[in-house]
Protein backbone atom coordinates (compact mmCIF):
# COMPACT_ATOMS: atom_id res chain seq x y z
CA UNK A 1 -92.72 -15.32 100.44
CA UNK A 2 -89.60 -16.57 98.92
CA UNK A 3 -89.13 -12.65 97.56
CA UNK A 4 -89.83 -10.79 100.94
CA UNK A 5 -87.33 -13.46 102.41
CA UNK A 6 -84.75 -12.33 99.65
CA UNK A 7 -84.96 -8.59 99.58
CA UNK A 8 -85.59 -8.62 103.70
CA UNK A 9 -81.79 -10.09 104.27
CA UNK A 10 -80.51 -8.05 101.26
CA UNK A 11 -81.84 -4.72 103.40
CA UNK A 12 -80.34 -6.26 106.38
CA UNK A 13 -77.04 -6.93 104.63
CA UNK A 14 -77.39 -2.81 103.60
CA UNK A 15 -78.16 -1.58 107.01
CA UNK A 16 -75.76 -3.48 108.65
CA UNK A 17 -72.76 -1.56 107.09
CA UNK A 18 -72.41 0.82 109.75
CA UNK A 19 -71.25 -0.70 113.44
CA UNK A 20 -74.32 0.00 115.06
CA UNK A 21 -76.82 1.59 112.35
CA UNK A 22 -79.90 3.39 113.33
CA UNK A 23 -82.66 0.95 113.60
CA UNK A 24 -85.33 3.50 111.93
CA UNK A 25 -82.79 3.64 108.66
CA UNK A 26 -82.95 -0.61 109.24
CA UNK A 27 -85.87 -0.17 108.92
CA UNK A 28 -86.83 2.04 106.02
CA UNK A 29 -84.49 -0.28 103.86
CA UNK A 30 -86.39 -3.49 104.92
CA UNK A 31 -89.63 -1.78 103.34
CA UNK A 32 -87.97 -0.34 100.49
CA UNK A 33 -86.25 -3.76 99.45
CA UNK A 34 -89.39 -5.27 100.08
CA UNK A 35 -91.60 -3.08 98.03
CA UNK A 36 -89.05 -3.18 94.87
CA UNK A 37 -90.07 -3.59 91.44
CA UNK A 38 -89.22 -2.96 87.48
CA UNK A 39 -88.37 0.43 87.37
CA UNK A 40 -89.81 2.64 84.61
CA UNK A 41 -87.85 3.96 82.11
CA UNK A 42 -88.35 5.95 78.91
CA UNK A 43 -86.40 3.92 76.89
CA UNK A 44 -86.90 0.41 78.67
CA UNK A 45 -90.44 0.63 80.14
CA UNK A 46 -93.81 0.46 78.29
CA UNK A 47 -96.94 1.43 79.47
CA UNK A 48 -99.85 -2.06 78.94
CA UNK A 49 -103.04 -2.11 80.51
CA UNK A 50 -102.34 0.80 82.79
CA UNK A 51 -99.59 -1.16 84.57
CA UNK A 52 -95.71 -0.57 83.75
CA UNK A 53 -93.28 -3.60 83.16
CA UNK A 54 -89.51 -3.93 82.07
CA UNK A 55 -89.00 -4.29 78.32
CA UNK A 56 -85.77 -5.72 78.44
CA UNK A 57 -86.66 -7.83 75.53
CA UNK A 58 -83.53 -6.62 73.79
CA UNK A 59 -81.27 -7.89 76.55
CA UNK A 60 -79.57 -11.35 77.74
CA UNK A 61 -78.84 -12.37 81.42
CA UNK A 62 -75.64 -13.38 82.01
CA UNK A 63 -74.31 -15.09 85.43
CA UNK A 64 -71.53 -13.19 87.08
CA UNK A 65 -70.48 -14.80 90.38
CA UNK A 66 -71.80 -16.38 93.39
CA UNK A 67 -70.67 -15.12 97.13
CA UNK A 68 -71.84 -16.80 100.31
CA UNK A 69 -71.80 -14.23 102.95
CA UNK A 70 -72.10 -14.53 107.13
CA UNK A 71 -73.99 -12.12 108.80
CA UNK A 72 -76.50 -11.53 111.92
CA UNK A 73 -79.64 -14.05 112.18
CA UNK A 74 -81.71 -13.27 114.11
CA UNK A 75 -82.93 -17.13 114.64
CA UNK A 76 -79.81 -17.88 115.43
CA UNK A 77 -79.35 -15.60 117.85
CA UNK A 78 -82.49 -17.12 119.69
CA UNK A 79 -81.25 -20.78 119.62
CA UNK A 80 -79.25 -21.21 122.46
CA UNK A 81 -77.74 -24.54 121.19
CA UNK A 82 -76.32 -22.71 117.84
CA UNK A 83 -73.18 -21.54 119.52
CA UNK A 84 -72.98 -18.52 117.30
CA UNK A 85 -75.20 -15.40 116.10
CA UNK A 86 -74.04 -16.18 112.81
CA UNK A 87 -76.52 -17.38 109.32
CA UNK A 88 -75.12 -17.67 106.08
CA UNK A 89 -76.80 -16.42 103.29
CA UNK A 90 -76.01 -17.62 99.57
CA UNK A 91 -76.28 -14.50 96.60
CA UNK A 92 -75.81 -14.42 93.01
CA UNK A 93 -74.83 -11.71 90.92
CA UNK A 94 -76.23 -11.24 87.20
CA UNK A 95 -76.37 -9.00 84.79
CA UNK A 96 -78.77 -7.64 81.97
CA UNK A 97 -76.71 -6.78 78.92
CA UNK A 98 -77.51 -6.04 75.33
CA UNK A 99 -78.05 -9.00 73.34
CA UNK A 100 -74.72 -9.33 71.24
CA UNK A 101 -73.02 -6.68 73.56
CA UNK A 102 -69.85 -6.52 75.04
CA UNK A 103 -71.69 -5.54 78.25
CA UNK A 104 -69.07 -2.49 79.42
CA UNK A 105 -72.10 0.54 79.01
CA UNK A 106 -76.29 -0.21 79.29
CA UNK A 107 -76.15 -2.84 81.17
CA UNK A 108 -78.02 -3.93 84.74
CA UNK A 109 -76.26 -5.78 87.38
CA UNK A 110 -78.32 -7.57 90.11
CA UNK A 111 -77.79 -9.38 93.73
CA UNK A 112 -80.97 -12.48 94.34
CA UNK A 113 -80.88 -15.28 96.88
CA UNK A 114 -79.24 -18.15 95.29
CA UNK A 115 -82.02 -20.52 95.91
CA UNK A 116 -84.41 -17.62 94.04
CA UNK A 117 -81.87 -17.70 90.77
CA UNK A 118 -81.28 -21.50 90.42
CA UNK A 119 -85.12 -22.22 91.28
CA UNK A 120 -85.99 -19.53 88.07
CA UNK A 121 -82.84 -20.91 85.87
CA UNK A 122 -83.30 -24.65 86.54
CA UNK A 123 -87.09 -24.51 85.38
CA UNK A 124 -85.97 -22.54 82.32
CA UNK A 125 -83.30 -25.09 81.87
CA UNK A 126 -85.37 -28.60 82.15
CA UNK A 127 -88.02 -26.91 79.73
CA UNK A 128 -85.16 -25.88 77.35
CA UNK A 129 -83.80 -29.60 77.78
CA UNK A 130 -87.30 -31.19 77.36
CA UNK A 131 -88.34 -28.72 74.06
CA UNK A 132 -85.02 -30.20 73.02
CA UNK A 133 -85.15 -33.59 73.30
CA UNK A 134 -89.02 -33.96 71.89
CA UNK A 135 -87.56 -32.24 68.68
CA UNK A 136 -85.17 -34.44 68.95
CA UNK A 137 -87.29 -37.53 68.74
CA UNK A 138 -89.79 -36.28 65.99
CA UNK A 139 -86.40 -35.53 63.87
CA UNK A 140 -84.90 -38.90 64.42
CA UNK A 141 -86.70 -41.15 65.75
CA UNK A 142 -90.49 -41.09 64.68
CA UNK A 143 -89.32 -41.76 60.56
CA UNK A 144 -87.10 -39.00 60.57
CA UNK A 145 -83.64 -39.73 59.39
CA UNK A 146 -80.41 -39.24 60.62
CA UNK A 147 -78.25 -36.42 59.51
CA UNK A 148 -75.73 -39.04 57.98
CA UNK A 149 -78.21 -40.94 55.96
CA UNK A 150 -79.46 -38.20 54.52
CA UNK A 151 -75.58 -37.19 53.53
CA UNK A 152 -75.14 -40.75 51.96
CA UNK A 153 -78.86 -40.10 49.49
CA UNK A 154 -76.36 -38.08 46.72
CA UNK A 155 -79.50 -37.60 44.59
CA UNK A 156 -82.05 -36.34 47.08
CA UNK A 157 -83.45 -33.13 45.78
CA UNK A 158 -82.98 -30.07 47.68
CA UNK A 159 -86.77 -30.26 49.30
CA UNK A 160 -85.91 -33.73 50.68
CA UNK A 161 -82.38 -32.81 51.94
CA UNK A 162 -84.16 -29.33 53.76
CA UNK A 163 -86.41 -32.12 55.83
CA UNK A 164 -83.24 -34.65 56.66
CA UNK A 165 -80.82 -31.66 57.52
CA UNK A 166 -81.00 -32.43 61.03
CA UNK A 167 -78.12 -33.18 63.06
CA UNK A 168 -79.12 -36.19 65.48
CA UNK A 169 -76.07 -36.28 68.02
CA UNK A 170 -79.00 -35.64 70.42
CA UNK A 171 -80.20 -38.48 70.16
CA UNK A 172 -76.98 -39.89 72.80
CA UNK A 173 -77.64 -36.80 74.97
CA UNK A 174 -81.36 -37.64 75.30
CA UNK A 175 -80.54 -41.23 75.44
CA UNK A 176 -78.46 -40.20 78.66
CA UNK A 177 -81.33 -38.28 79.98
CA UNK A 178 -84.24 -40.37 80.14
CA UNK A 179 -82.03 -43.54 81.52
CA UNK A 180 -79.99 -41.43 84.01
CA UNK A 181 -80.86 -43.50 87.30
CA UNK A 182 -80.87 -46.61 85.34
CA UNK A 183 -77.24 -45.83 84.83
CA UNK A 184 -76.14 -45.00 88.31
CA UNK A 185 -76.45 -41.14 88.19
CA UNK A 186 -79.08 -38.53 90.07
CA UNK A 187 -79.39 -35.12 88.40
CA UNK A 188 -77.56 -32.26 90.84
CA UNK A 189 -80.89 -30.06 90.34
CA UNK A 190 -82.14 -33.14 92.98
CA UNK A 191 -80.58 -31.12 95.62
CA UNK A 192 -81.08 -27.37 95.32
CA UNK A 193 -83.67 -27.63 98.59
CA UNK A 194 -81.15 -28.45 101.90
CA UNK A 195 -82.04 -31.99 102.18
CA UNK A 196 -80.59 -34.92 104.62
CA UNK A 197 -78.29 -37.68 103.19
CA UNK A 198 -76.89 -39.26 106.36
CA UNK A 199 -77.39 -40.14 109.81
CA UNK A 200 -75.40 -41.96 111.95
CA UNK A 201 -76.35 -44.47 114.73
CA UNK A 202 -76.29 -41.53 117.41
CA UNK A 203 -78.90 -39.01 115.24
CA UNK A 204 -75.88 -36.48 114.16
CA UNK A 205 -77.10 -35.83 110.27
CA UNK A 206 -75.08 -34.18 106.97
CA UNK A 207 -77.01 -32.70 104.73
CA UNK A 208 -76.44 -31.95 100.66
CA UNK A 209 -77.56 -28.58 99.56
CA UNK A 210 -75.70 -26.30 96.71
CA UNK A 211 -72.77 -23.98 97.57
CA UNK A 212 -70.68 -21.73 95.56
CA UNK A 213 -67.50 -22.59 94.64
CA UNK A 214 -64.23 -19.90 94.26
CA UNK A 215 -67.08 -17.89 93.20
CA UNK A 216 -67.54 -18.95 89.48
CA UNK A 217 -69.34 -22.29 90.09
CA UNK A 218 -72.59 -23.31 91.83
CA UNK A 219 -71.87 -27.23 93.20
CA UNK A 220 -73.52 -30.14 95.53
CA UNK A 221 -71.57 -30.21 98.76
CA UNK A 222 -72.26 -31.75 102.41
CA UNK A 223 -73.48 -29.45 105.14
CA UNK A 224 -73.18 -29.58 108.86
CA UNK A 225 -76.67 -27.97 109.41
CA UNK A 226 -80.56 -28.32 107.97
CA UNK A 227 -80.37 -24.97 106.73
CA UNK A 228 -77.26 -25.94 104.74
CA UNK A 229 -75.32 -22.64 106.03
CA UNK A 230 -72.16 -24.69 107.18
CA UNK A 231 -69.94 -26.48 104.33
CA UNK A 232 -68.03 -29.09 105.07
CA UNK A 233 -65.45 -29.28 102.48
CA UNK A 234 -63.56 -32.73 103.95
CA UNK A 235 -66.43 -34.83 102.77
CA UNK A 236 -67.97 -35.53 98.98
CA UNK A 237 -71.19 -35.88 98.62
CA UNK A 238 -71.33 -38.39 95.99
CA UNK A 239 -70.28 -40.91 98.90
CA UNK A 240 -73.53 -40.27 100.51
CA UNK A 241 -75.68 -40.77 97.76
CA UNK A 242 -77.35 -44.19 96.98
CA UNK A 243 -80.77 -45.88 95.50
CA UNK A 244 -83.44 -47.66 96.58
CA UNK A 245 -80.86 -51.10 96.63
CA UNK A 246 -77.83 -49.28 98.59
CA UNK A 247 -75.65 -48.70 95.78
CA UNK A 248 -74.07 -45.70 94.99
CA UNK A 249 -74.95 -43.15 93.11
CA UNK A 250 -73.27 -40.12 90.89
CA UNK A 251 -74.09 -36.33 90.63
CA UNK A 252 -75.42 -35.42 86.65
CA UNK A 253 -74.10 -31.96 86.68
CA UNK A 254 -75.20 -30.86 82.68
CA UNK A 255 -78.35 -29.58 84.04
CA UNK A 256 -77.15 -27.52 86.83
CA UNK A 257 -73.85 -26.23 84.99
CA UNK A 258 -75.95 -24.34 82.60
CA UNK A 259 -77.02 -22.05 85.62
CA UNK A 260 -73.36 -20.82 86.24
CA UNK A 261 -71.97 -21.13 82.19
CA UNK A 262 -70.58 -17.61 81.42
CA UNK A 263 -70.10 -18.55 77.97
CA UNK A 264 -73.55 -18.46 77.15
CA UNK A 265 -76.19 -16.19 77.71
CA UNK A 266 -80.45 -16.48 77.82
CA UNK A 267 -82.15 -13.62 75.73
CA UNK A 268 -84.88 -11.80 77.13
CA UNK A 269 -86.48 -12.05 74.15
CA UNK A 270 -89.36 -14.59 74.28
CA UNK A 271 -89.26 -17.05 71.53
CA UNK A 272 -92.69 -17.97 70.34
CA UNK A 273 -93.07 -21.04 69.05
CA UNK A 274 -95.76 -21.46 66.63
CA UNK A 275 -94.02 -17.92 64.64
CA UNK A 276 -92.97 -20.24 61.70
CA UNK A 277 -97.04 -21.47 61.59
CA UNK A 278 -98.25 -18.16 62.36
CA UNK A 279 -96.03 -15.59 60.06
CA UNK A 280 -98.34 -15.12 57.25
CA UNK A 281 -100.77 -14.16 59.90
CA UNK A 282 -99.18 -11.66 61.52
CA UNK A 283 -97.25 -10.00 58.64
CA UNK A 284 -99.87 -7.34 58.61
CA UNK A 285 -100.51 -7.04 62.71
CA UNK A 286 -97.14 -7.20 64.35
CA UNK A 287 -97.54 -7.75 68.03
CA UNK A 288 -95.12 -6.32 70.57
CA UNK A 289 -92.00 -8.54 71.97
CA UNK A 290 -92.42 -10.18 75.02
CA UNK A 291 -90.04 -10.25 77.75
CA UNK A 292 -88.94 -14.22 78.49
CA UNK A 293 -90.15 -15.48 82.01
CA UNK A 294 -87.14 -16.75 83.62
CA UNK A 295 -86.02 -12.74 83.00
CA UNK A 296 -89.06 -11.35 83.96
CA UNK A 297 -88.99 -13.16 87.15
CA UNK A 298 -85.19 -12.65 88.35
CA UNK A 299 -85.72 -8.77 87.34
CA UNK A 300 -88.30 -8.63 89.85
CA UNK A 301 -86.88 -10.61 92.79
CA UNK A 302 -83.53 -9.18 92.47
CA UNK A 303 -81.98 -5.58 94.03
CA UNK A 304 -80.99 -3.89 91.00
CA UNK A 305 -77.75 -1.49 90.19
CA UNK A 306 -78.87 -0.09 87.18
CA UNK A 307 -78.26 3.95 86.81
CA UNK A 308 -74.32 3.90 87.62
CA UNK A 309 -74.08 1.70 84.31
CA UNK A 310 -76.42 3.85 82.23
CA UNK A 311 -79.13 1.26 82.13
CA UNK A 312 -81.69 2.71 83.77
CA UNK A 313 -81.73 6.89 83.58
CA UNK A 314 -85.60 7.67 84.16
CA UNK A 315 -87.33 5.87 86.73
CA UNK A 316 -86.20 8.83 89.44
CA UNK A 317 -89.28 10.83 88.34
CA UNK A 318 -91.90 8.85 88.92
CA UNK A 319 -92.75 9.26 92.27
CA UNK A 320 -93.48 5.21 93.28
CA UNK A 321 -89.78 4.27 93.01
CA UNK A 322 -88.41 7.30 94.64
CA UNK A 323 -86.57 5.53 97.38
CA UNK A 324 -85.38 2.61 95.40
CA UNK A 325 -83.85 5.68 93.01
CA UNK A 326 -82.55 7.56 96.35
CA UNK A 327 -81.30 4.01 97.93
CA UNK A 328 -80.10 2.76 94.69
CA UNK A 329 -76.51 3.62 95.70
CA UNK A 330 -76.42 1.80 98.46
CA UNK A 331 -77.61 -1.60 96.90
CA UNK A 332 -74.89 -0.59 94.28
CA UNK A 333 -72.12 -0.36 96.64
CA UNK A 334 -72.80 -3.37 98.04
CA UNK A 335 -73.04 -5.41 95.09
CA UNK A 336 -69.38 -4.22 94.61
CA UNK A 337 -68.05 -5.30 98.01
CA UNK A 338 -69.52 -8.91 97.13
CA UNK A 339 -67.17 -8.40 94.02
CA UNK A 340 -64.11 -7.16 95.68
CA UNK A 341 -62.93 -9.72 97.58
CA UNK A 342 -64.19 -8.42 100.70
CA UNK A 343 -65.95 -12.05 101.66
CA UNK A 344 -64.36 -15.76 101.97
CA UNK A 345 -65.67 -18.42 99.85
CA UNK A 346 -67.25 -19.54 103.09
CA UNK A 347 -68.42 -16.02 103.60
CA UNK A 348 -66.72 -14.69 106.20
CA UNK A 349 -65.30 -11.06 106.10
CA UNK A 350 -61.93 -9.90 104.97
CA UNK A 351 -61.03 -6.65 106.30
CA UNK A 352 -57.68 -4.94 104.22
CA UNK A 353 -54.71 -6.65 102.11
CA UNK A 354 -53.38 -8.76 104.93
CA UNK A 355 -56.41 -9.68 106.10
CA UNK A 356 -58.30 -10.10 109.20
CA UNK A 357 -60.94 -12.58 108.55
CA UNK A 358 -63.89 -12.70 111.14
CA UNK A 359 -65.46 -15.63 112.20
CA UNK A 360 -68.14 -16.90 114.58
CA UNK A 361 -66.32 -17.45 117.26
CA UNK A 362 -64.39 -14.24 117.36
CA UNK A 363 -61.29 -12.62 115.20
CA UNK A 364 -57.92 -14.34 113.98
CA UNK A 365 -55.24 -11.66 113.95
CA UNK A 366 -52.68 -12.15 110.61
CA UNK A 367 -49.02 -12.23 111.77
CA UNK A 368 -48.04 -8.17 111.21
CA UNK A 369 -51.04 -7.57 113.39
CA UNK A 370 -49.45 -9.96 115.98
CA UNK A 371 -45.95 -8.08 115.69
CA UNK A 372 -47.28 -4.92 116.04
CA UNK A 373 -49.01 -5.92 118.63
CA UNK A 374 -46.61 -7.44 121.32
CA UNK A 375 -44.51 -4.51 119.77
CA UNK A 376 -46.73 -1.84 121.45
CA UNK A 377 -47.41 -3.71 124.49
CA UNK A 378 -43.72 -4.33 125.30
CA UNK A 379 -43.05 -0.70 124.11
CA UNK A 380 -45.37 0.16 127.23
CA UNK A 381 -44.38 -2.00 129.62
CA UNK A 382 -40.92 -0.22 128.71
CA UNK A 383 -42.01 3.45 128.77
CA UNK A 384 -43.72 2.13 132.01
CA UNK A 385 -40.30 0.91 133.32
CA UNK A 386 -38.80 3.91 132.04
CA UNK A 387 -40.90 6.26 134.06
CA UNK A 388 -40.70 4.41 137.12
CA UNK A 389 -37.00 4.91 137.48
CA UNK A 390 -37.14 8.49 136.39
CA UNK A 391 -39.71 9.40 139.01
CA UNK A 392 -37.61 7.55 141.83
CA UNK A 393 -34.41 9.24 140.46
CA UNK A 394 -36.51 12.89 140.72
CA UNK A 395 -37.89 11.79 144.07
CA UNK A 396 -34.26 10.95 145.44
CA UNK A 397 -33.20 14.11 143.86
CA UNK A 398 -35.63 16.02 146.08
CA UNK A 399 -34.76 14.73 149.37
CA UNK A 400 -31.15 15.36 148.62
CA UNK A 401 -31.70 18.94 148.15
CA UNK A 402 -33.93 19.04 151.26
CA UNK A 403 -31.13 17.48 153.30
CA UNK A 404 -28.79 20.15 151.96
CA UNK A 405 -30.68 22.89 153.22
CA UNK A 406 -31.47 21.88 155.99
CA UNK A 407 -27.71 21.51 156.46
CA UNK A 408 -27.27 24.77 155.39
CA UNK A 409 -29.95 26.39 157.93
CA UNK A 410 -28.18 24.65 160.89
């Protein structure tokens, strides 16, 4: 469900680039969005159990930006107490780009629901965290020793200092971790589901939820509505959070920052690990790479711009993806205008240099619009002016010559 939802307001997002577009062309891109998956290509696509998947395995996501973006709702449109037709959906844009790359040529870039990308990249990051800290603890903790002791044993042999060489600074992090609420903090990954954190005496609510911020960051704010669609950037949401015994609470943000960190990168590449227990084994029957889930499961949910980048060259000729390859474009040049500058941090459109930046109750003219404006309509009421005296001077000018004559004719 949570995929339909994403690709259906995607498509929407697509059609809706014309004015008024054709409701059969709506249409065809609500069922092509919807009915996306991996492409096949000859270099990136093998063929397992008669069923074709991405092998991207030689690839690393990267986050590129998030974009909030207003556009028609159709829910909203039917609630007469929302007092605009207006939702507010929440995208992220990622790419797929060769492991060690510099990501300018055969790369992927891709457009997901927010809430699809942090759900897959938040998972991936707690069991990252977790593998991390239980290594951790068998290292240092369960008769390991620390890093430094083992610095300070000058005759330890080279077997024995291979076993110590492990640096436990973890140990604090993990520390941190497992005593987080004891120490007045909630983890931001709390609040990736719109959830209520106030009400008042009269039932009027705020609710936390996550929001992008100037593009580059994904952050806890306070929302207006349950769907979390309207920000509220005068109020902090750390001064709405408490426990169980009213006191107030902090955000953890370590988790949820490594969702947005475009310093670092997750390989496709699935790490499997019993290899070190298992090489001898399979020296002599190497099995195929696989493809890491989080990867696997934003490649599928997301609209993908992959040919105009040379990532993706061959999936045109196999006839299942024919309209994704024909549509492709389009999901391309919208991915750009979510780049460009052409939406508000609050998602709201921006229309040319100066701007014009629509909103849901109506348009806010910049000041040259506003010049030129009263400039045109005092330029008619002057032309207006102008030709009312010329027509009287012309129609005085008649009966003047009339009189003559009929002077004349006398």
């Amino acid at each position: 469900m949570i995929g339909r939802y994403a690709v259906l307001a995607l498509a929407l997002l697509v059609g809706a680039e014309a004015k008024q577009p054709d409701q059969a062309m709506t249409n065809h891109m609500t069922r092509l969005m919807r009915g996306a998956k991996p492409t096949k290509n000859n270099q990136l696509i093998r063929k397992l159990e008669e069923e074709y998947i991405p092998d991207i395995t030689g690839y690393s996501l990267r986050f590129e930006q998030c974009q909030f973006v207003k556009m028609y709702d159709d829910e909203m449109a039917d609630n007469e107490e929302a007092g605009t037709i207006l939702g507010v959906q929440h995208f992220v844009i990622f790419k797929l780009c060769p492991t060690g790359g510099d990501c300018s040529y055969d790369y992927g870039e891709y457009a997901i629901i927010m809430e699809d990308y942090l759900e897959s990249m938040v998972q991936y990051a707690q069991e990252a965290q977790e593998n991390m800290c239980n290594t951790c603890n068998e290292n240092c903790n369960n008769g390991g020793r620390k890093l430094e002791d083992a610095e300070e044993d000058a005759d330890a042999d080279n077997q024995q200092w291979n076993n110590y060489n492990y640096d436990c600074d973890c140990m604090d992090t993990c520390y941190k971790i497992e005593n987080m609420e004891e120490n007045g903090y909630v983890d931001a990954t709390e609040f990736l589901e719109c959830q209520a954190v106030y009400e008042d005496n009269y039932g009027n609510q705020l609710f936390a939820g996550p929001y992008c911020s100037g593009g580059e960051k994904i952050k806890i704010g306070i929302f207006t509505d349950e769907e979390c669609m309207y920000l509220d950037t005068s109020k902090d949401v750390e001064e709405y959070l408490q426990d169980g015994d009213g006191y107030s609470m902090k955000l953890s943000h370590a988790l949820l920052k490594t969702t947005y960190d475009k310093d670092s990168e997750v390989s496709c590449l699935a790490v499997d690990e019993n290899a070190d227990n298992n090489n001898n084994d399979n020296n002599n029957n190497q099995e195929e790479p696989e493809v890491n889930e989080v990867c696997e499961q934003l490649y599928e949910l997301a609209a993908k711009c992959e040919q105009s980048h040379g990532f993706d060259n061959g999936y045109k000729q196999f006839s299942e993806y024919e309209n994704q390859y024909v549509q492709e474009s389009k999901v391309c040049d919208y991915i750009s205008s979510l780049k460009s500058g052409t939406y508000s941090e609050e998602g709201d459109i921006i229309v040319g240099s100066g701007g014009v930046t629509t909103r849901a109750g109506g348009t806010k003219p910049t000041g040259g619009q506003k010049f030129a404006l009263t400039f045109f309509i005092l330029g008619t009421v002057g032309l207006a002016v102008y030709s009312a005296m010329l027509h009287s001077q012309l129609t005085k000018g008649a009966k003047a010559d009339l009189s003559k004559q009929g002077g004349a004719m006398a």
